[in-house]
PDB file of N, CA and C in Angstrom:
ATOM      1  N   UNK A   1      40.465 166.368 208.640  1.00  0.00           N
ATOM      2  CA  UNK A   1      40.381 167.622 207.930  1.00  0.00           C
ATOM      3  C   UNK A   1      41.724 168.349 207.920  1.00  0.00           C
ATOM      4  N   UNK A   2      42.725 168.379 209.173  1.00  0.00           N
ATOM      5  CA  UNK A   2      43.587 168.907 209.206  1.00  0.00           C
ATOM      6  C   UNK A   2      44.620 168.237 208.171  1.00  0.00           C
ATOM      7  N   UNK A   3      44.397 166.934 208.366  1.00  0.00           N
ATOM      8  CA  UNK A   3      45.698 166.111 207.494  1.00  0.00           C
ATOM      9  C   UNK A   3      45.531 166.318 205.921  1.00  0.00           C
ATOM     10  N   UNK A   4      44.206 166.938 205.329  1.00  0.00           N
ATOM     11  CA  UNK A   4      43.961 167.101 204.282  1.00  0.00           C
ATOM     12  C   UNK A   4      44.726 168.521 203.604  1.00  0.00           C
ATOM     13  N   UNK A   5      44.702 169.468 204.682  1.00  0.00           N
ATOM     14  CA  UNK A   5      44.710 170.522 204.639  1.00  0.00           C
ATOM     15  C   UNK A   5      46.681 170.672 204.556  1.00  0.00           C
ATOM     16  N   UNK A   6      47.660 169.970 205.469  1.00  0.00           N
ATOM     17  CA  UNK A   6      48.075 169.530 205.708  1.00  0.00           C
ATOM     18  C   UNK A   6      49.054 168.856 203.932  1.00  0.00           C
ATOM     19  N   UNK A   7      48.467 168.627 203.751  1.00  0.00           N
ATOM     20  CA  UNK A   7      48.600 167.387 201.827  1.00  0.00           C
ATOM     21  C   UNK A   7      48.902 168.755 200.887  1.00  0.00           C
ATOM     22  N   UNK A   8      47.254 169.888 201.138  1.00  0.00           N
ATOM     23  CA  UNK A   8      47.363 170.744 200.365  1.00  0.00           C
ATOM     24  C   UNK A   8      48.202 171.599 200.526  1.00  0.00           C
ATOM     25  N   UNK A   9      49.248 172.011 201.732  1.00  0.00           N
ATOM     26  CA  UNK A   9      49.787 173.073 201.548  1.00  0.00           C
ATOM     27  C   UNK A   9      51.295 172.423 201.424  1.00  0.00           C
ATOM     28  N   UNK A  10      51.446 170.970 201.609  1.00  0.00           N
ATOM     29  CA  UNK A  10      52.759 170.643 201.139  1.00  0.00           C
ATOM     30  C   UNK A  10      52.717 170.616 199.308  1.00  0.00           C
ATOM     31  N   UNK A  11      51.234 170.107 199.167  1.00  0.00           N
ATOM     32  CA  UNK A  11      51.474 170.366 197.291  1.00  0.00           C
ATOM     33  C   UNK A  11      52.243 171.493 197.061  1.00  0.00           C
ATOM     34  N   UNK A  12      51.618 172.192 197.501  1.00  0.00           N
ATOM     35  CA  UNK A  12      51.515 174.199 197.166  1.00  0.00           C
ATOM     36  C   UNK A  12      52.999 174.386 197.355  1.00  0.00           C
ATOM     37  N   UNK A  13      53.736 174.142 198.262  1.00  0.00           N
ATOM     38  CA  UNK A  13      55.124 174.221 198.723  1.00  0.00           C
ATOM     39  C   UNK A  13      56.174 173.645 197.100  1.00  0.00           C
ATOM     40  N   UNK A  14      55.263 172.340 197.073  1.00  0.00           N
ATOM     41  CA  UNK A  14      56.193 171.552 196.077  1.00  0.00           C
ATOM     42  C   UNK A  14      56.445 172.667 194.660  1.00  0.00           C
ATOM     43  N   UNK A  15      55.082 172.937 194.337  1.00  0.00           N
ATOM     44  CA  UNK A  15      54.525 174.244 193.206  1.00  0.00           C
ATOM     45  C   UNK A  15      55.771 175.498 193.686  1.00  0.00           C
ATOM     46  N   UNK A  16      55.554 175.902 194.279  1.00  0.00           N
ATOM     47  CA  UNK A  16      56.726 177.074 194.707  1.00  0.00           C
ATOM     48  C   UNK A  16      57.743 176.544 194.459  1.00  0.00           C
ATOM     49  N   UNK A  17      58.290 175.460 194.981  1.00  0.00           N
ATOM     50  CA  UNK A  17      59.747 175.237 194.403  1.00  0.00           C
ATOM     51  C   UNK A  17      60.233 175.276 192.894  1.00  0.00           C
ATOM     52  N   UNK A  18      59.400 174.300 192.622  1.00  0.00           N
ATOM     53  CA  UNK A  18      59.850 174.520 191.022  1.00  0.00           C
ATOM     54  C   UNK A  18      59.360 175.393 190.095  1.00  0.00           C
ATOM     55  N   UNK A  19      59.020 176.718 190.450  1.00  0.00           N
ATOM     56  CA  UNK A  19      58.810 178.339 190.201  1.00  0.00           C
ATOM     57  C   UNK A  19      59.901 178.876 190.321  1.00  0.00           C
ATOM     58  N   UNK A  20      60.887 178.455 191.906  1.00  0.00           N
ATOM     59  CA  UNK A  20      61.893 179.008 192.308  1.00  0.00           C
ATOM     60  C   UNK A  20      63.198 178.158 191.091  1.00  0.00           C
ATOM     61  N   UNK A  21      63.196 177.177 190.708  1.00  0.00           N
ATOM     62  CA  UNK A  21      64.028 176.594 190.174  1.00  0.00           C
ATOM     63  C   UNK A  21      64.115 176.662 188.412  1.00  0.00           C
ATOM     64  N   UNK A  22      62.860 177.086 188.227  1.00  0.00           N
ATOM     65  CA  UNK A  22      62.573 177.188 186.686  1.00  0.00           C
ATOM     66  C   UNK A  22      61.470 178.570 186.200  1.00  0.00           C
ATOM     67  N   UNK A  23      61.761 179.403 187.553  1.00  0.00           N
ATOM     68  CA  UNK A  23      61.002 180.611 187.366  1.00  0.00           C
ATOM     69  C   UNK A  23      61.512 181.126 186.090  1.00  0.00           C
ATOM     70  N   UNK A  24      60.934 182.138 185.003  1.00  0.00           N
ATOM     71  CA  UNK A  24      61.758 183.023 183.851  1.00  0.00           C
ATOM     72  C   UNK A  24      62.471 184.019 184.214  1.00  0.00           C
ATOM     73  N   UNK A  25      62.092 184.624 185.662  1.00  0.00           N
ATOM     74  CA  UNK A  25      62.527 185.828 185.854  1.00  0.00           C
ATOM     75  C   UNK A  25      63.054 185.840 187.424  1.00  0.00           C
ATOM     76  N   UNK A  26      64.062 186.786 187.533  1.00  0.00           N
ATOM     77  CA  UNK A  26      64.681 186.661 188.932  1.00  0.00           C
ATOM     78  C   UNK A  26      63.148 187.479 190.308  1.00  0.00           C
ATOM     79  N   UNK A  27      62.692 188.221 189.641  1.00  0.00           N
ATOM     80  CA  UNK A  27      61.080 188.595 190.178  1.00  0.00           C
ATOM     81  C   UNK A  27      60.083 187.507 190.252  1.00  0.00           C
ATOM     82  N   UNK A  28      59.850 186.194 189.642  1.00  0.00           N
ATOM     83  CA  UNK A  28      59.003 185.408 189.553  1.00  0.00           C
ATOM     84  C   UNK A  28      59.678 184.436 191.078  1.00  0.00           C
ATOM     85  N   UNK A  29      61.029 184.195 190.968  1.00  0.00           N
ATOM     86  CA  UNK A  29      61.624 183.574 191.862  1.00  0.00           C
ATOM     87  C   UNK A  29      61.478 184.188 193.254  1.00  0.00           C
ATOM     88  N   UNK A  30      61.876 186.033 193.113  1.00  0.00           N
ATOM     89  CA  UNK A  30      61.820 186.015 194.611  1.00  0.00           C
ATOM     90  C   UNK A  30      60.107 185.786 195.305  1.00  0.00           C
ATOM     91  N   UNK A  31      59.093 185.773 194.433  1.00  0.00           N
ATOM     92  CA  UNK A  31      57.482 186.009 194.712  1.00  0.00           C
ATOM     93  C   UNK A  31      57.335 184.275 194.943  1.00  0.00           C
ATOM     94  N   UNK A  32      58.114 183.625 194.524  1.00  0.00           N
ATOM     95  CA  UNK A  32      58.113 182.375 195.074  1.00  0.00           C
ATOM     96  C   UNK A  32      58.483 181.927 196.112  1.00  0.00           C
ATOM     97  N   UNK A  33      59.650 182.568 196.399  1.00  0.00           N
ATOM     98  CA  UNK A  33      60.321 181.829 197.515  1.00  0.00           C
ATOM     99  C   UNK A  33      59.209 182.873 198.650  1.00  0.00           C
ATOM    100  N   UNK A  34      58.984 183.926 198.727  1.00  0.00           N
ATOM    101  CA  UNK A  34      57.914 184.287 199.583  1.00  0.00           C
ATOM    102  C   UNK A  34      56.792 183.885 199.665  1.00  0.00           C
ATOM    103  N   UNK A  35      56.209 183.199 198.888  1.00  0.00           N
ATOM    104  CA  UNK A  35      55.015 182.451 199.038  1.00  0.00           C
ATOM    105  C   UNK A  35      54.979 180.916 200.047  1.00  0.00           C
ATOM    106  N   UNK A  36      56.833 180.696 199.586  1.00  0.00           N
ATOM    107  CA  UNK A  36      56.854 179.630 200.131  1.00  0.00           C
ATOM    108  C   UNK A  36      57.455 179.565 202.041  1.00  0.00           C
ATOM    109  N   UNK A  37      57.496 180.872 201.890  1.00  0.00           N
ATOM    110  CA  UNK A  37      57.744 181.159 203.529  1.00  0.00           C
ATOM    111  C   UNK A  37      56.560 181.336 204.509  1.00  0.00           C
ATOM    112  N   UNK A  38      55.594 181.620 203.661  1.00  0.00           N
ATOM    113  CA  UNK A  38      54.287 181.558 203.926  1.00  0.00           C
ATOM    114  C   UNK A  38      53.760 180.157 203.998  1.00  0.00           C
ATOM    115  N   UNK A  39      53.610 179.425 203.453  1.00  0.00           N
ATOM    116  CA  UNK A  39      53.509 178.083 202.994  1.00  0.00           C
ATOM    117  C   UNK A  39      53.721 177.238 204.454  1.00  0.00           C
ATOM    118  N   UNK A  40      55.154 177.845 204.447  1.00  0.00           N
ATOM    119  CA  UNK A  40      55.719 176.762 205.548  1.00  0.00           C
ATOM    120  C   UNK A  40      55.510 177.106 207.059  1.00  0.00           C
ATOM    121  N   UNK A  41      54.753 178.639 207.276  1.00  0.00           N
ATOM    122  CA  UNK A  41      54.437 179.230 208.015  1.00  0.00           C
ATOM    123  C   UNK A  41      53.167 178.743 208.669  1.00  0.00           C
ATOM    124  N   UNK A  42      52.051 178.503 207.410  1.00  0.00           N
ATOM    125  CA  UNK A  42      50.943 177.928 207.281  1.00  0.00           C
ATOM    126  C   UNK A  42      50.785 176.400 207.972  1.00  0.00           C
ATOM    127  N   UNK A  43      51.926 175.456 207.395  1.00  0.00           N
ATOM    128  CA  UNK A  43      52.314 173.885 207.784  1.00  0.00           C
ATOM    129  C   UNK A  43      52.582 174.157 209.127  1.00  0.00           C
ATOM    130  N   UNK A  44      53.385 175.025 209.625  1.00  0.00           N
ATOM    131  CA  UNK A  44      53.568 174.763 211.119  1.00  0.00           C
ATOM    132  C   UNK A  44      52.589 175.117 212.078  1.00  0.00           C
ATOM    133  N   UNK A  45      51.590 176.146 212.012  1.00  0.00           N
ATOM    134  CA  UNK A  45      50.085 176.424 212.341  1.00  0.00           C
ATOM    135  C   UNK A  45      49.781 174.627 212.593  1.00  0.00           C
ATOM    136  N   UNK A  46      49.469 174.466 210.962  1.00  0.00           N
ATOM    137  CA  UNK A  46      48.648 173.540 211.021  1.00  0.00           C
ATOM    138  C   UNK A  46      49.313 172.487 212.031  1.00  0.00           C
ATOM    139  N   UNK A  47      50.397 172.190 211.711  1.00  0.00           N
ATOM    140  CA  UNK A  47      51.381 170.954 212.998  1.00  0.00           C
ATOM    141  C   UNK A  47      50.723 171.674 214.357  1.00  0.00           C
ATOM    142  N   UNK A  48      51.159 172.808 214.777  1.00  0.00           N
ATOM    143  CA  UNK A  48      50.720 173.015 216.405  1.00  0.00           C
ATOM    144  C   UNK A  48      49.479 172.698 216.800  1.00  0.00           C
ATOM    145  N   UNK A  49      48.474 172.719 215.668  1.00  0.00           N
ATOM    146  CA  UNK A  49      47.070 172.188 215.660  1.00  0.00           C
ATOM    147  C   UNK A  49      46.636 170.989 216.634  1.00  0.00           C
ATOM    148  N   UNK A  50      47.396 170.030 215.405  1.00  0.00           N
ATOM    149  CA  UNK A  50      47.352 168.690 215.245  1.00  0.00           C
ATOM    150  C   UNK A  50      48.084 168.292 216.307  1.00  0.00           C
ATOM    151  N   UNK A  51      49.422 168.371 216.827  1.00  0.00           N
ATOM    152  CA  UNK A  51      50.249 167.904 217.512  1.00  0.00           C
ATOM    153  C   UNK A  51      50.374 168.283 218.792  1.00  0.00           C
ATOM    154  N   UNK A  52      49.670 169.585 218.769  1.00  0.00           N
ATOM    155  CA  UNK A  52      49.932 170.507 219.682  1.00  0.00           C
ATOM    156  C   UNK A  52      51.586 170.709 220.813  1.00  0.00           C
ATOM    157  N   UNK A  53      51.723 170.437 219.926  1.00  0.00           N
ATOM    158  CA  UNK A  53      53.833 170.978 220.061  1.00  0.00           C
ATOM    159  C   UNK A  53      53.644 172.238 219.860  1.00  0.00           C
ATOM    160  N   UNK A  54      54.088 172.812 220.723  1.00  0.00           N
ATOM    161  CA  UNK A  54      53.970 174.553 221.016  1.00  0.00           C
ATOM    162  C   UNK A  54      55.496 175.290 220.328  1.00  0.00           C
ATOM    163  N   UNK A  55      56.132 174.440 220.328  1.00  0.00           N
ATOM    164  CA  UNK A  55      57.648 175.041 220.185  1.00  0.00           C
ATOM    165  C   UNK A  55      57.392 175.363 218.581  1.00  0.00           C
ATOM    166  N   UNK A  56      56.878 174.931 217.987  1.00  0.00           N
ATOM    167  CA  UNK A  56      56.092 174.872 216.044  1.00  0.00           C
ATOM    168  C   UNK A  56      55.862 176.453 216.059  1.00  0.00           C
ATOM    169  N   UNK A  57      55.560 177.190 217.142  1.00  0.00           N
ATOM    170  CA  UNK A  57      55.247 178.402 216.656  1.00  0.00           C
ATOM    171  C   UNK A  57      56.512 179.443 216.795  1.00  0.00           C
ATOM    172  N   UNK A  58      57.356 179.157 217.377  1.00  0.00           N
ATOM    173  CA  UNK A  58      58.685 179.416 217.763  1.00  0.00           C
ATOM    174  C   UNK A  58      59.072 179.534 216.218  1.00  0.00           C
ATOM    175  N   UNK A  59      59.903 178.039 215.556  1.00  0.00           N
ATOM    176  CA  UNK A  59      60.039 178.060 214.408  1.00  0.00           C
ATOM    177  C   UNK A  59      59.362 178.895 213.562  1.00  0.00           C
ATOM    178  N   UNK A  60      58.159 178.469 213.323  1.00  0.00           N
ATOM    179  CA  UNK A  60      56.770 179.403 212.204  1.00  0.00           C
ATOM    180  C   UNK A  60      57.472 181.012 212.619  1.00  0.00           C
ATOM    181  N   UNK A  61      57.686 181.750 213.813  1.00  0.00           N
ATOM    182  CA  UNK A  61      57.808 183.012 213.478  1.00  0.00           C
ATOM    183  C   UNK A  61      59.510 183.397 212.945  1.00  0.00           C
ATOM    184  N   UNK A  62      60.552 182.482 213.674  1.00  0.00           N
ATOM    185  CA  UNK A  62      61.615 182.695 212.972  1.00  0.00           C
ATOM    186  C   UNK A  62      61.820 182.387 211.513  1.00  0.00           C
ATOM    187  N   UNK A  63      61.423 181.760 211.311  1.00  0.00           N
ATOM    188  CA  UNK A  63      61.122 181.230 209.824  1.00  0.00           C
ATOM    189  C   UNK A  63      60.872 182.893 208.744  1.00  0.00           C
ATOM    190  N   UNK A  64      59.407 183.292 209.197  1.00  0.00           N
ATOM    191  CA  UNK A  64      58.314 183.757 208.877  1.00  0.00           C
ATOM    192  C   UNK A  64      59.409 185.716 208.721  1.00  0.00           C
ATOM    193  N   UNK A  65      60.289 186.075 209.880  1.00  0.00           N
ATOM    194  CA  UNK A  65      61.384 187.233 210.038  1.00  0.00           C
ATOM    195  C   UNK A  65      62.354 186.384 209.086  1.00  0.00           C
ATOM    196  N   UNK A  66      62.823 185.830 209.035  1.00  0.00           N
ATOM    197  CA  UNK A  66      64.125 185.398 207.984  1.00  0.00           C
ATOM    198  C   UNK A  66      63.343 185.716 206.210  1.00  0.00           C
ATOM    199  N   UNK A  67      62.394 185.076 206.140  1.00  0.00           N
ATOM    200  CA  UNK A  67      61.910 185.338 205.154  1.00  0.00           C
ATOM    201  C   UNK A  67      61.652 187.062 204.239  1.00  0.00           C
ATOM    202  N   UNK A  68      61.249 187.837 205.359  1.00  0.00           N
ATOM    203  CA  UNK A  68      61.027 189.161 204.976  1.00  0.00           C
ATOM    204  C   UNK A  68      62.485 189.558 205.124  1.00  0.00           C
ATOM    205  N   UNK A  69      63.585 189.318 205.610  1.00  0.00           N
ATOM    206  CA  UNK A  69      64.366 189.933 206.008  1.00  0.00           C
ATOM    207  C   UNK A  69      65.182 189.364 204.325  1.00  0.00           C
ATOM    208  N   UNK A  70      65.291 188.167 204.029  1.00  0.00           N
ATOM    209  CA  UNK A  70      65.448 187.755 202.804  1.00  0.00           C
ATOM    210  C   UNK A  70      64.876 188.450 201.485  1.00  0.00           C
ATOM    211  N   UNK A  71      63.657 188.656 201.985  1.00  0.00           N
ATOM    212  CA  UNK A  71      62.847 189.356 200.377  1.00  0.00           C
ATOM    213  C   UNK A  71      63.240 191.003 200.293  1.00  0.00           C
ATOM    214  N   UNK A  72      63.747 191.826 201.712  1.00  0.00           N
ATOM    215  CA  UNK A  72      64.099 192.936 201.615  1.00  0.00           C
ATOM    216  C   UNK A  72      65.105 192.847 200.856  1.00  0.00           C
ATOM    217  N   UNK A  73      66.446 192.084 201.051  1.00  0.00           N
ATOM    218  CA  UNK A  73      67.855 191.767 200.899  1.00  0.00           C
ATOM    219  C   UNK A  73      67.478 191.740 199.265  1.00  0.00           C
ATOM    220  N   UNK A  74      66.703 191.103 198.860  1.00  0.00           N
ATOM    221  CA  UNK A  74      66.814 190.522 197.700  1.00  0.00           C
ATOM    222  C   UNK A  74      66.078 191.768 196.490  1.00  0.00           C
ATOM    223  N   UNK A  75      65.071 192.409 196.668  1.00  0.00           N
ATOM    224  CA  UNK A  75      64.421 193.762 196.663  1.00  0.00           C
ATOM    225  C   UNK A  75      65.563 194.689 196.141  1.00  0.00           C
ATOM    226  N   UNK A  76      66.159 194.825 197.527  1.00  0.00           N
ATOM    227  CA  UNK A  76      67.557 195.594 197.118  1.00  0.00           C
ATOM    228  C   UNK A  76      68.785 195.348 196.090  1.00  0.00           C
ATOM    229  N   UNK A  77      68.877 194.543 196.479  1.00  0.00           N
ATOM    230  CA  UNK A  77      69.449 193.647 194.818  1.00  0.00           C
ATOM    231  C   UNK A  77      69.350 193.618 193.872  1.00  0.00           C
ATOM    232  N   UNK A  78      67.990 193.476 193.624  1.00  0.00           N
ATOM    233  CA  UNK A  78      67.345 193.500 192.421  1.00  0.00           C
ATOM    234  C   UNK A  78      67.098 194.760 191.777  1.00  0.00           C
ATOM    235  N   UNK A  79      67.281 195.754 192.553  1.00  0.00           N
ATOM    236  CA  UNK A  79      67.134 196.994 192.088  1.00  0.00           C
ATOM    237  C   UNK A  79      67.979 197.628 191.833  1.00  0.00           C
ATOM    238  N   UNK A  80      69.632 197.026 192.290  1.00  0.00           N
ATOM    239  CA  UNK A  80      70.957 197.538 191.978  1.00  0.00           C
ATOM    240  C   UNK A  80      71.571 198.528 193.459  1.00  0.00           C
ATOM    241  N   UNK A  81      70.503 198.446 194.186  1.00  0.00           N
ATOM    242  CA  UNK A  81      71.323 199.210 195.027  1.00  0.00           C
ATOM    243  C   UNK A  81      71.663 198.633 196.122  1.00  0.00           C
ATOM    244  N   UNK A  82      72.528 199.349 197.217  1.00  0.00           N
ATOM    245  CA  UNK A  82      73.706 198.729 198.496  1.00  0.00           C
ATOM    246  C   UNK A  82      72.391 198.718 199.665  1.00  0.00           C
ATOM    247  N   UNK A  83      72.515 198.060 200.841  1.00  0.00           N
ATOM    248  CA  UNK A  83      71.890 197.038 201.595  1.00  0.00           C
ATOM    249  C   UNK A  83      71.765 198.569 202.752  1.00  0.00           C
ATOM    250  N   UNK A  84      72.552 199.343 202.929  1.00  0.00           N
ATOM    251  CA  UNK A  84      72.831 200.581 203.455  1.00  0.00           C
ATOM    252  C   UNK A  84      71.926 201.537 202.753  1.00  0.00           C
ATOM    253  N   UNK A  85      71.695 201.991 201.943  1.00  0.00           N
ATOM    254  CA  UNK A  85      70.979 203.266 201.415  1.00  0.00           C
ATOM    255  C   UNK A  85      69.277 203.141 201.676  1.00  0.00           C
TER     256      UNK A  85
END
């Protein structure tokens, strides 16, 4: 069940990428690449599951802060204004 589950969220990952690569809009891209931080957040759950390698959750949360810390960065950007205000 896990390895199924496992299939489905690497599809889902694959789907996000090429959103991020052929999104229309620089907004479609960043809602991608956050989905896909999630995604990969999700895969490493599921690995600590299965494998029970504990260090998976280590990764999953640095991962999981880079990501928001990315979509703020990018937020700001997108809106024209400095990283400071």
């Amino acid at each position: 069940m896990i390895g199924i589950l496992l299939y489905i969220l690497i599809g889902l990952s694959f789907l996000c990428f090429i959103r991020v690569l052929y999104g229309p809009t620089m907004a479609d891209r960043m809602v991608a690449i956050d989905i896909f931080g999630t995604l990969v957040v999700g895969i490493c759950a599921l690995l600590v599951i299965k494998t029970g390698r504990l260090f998976l959750i280590d990764v999953a949360i640095a991962w999981i802060i880079l990501s928001f810390i990315g979509t703020i960065a990018l937020a700001k950007y997108l809106t024209r204004k400095k990283l400071d205000e």
